[in-house]
N, C-alpha and C. Protein backbone atom coordinates (compact mmCIF):
# COMPACT_ATOMS: atom_id res chain seq x y z
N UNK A 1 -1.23 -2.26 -28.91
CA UNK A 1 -1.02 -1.30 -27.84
C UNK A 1 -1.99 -1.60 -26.70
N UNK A 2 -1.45 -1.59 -25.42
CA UNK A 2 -2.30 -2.00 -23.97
C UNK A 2 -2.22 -0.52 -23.46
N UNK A 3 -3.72 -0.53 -22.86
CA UNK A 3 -4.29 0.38 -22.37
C UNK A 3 -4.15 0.30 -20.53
N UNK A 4 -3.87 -0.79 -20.20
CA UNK A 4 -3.47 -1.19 -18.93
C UNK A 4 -2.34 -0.44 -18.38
N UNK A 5 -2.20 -0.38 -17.28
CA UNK A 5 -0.91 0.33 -16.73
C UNK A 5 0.09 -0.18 -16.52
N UNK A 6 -0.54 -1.89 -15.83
CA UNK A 6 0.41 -2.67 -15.41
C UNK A 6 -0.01 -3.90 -16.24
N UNK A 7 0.70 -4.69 -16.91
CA UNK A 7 0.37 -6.17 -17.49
C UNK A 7 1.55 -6.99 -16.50
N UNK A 8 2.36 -7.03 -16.13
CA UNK A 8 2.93 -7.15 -15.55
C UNK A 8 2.02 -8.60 -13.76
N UNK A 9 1.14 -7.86 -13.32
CA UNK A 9 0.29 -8.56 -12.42
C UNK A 9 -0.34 -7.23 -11.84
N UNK A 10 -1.07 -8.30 -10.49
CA UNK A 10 -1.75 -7.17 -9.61
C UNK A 10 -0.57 -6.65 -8.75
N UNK A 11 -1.79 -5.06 -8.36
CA UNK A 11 -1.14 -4.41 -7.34
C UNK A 11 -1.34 -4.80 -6.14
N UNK A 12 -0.80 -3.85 -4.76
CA UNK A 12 -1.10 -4.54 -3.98
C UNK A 12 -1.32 -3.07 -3.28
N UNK A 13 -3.01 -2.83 -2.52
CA UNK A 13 -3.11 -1.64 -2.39
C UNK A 13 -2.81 -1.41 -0.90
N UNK A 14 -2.17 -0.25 0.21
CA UNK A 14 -1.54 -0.65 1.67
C UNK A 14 -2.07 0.85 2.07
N UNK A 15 -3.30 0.57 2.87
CA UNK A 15 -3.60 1.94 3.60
C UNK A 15 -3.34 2.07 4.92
N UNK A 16 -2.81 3.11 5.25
CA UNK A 16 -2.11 3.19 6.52
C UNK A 16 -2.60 4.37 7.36
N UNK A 17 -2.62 4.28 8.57
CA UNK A 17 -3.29 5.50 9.74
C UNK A 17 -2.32 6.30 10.31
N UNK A 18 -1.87 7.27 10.38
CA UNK A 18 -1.18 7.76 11.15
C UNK A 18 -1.45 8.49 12.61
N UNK A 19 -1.08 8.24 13.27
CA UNK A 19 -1.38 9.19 14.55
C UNK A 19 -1.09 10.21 14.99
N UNK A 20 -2.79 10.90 15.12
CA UNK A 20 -2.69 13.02 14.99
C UNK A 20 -2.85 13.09 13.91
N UNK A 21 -3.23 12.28 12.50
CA UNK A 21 -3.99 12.87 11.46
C UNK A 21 -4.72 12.46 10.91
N UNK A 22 -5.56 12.59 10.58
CA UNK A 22 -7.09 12.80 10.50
C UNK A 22 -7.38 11.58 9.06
N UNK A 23 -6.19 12.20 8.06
CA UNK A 23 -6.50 11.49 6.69
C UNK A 23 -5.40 9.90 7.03
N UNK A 24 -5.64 9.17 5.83
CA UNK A 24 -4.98 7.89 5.57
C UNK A 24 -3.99 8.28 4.81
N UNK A 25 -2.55 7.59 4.75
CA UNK A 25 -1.54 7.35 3.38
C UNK A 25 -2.21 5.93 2.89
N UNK A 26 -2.26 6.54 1.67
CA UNK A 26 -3.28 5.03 0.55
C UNK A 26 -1.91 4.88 -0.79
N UNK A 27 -1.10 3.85 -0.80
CA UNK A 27 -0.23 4.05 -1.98
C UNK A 27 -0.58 2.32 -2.52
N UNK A 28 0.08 2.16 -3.57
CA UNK A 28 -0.10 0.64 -4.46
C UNK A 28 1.34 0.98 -4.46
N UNK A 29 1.31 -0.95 -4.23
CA UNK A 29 3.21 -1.24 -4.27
C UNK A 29 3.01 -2.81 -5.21
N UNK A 30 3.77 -3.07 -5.93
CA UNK A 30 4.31 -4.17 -6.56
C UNK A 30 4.52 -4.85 -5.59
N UNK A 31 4.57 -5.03 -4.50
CA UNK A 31 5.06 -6.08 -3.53
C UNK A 31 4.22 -6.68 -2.92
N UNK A 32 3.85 -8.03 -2.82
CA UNK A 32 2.88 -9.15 -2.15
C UNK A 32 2.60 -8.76 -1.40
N UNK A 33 1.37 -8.77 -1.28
CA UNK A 33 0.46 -8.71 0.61
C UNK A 33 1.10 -9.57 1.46
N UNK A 34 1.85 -10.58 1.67
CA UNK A 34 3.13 -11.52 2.61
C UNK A 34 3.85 -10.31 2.61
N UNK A 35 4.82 -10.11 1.63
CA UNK A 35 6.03 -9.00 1.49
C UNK A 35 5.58 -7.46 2.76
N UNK A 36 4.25 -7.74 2.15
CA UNK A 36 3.68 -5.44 3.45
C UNK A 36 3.95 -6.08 4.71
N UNK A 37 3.12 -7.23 4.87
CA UNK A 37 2.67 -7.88 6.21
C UNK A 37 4.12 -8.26 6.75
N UNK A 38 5.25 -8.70 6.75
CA UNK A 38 6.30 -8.70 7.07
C UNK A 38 6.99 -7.85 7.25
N UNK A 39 7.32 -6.26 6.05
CA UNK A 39 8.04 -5.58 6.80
C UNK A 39 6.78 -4.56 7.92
N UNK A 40 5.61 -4.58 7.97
CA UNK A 40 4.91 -4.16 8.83
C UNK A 40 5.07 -4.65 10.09
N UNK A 41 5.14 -5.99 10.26
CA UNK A 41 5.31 -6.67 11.53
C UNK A 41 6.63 -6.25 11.98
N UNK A 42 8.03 -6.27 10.98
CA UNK A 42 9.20 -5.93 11.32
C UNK A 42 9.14 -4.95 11.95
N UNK A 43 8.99 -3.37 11.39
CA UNK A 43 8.80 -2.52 11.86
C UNK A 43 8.08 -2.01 13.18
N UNK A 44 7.09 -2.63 13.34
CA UNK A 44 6.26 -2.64 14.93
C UNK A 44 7.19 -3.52 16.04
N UNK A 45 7.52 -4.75 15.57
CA UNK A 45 8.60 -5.23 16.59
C UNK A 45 9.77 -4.68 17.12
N UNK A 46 10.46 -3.94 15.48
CA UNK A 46 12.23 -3.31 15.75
C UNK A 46 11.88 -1.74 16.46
N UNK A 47 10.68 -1.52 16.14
CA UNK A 47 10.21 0.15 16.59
C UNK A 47 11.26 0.84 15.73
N UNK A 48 11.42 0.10 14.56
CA UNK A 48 12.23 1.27 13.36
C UNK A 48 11.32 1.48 12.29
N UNK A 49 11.45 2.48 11.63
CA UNK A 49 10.41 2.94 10.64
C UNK A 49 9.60 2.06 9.60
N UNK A 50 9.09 2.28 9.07
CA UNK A 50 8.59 1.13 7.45
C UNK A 50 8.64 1.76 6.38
N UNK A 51 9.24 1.59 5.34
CA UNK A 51 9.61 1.69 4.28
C UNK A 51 9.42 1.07 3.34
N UNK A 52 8.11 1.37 2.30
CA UNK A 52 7.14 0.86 1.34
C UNK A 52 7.86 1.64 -0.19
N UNK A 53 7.73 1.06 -1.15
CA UNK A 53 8.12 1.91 -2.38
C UNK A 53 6.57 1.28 -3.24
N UNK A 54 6.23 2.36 -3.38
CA UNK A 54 4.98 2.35 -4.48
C UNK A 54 5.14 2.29 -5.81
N UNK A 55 4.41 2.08 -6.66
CA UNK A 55 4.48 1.47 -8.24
C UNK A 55 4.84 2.85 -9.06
N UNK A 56 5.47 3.54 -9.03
CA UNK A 56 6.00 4.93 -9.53
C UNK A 56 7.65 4.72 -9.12
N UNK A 57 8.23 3.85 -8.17
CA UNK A 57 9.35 4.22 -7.36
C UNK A 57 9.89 5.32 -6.24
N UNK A 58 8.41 5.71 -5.83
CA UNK A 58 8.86 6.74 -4.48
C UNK A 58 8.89 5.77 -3.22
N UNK A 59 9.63 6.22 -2.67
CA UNK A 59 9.77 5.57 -1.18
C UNK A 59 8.67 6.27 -0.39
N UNK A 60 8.58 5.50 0.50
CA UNK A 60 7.44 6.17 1.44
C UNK A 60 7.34 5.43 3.19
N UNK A 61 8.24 6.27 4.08
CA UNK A 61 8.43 5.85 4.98
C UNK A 61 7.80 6.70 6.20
N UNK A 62 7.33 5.66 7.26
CA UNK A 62 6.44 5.98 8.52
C UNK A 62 7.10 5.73 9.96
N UNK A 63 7.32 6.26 10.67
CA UNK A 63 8.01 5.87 11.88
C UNK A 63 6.77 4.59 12.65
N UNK A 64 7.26 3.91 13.38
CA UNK A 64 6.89 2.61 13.86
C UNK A 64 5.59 3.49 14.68
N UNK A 65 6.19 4.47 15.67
CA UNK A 65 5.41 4.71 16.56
C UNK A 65 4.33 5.73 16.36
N UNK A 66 4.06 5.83 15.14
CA UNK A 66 2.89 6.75 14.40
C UNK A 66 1.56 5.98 13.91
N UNK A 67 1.95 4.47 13.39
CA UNK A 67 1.23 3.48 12.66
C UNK A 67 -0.11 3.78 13.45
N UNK A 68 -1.07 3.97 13.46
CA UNK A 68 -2.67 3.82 13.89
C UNK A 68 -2.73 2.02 13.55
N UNK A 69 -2.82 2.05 11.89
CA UNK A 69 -3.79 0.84 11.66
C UNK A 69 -2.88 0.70 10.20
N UNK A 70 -2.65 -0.81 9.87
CA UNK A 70 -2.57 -0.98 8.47
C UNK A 70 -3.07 -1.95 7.61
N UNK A 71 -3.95 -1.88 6.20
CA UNK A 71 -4.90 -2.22 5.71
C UNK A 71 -4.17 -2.97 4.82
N UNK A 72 -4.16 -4.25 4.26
CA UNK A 72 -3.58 -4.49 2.79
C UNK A 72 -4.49 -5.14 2.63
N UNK A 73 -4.29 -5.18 0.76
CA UNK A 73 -5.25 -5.39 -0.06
C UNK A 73 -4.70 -5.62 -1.46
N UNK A 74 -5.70 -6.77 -1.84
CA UNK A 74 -5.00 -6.61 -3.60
C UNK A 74 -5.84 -5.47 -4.29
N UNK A 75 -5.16 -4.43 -4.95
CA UNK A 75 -6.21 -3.42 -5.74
C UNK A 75 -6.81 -3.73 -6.55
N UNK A 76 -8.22 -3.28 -6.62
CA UNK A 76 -9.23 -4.03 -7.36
C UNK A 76 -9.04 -2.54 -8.66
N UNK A 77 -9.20 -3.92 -10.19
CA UNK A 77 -9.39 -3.01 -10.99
C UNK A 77 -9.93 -1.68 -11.23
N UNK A 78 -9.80 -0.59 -11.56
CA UNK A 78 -10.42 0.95 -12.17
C UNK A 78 -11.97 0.87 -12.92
N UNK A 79 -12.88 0.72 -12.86
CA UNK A 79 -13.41 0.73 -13.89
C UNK A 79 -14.50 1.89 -14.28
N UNK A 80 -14.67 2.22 -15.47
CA UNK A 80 -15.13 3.15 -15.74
C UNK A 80 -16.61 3.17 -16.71
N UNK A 81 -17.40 4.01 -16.51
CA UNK A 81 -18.48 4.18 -17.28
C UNK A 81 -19.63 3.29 -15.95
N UNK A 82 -20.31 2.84 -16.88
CA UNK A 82 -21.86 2.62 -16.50
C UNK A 82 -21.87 1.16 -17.14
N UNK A 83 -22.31 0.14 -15.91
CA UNK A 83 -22.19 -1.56 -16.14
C UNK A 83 -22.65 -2.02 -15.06
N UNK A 84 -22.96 -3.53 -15.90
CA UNK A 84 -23.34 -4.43 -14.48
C UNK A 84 -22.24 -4.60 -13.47
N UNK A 85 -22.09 -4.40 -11.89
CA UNK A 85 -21.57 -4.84 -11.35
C UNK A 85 -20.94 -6.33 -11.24
């Protein structure tokens, strides 16, 4: 039995800014840091929304002209307790 969530590979973690609010949307998607960075660019070029699905299967879509800033990242493991860095 695996205690892991995903064995599968890494996530890929995509924090995003919106404009007029204060907090970030922070979700993990199965999809390559190439894969965000493309439909991100799409979306800023077509000025049509972006549409991310996170590792649960919710969709999660932003209109083009809200984007502040967007961050990708591979998510770095959870780890827990007390250890050497």
């Amino acid at each position: 039995m695996s205690t892991k969530k995903s064995d599968a590979g890494q996530s890929t973690q995509v924090r995003i800014a919106i404009a007029n609010i204060s907090g970030e949307l922070v979700i993990e998607t199965n999809s390559s840091v190439a894969d965000v960075k493309a439909a991100v660019s799409a979306a800023l070029a077509g000025q049509t929304p972006l549409a991310l699905q996170d590792i649960r299967g919710h969709e999660i879509v932003v209109a083009a002209d809200k984007i502040g800033f967007v961050d990708i990242g591979v998510a770095a493991d959870r780890r827990v307790g007390f250890g050497v860095l």
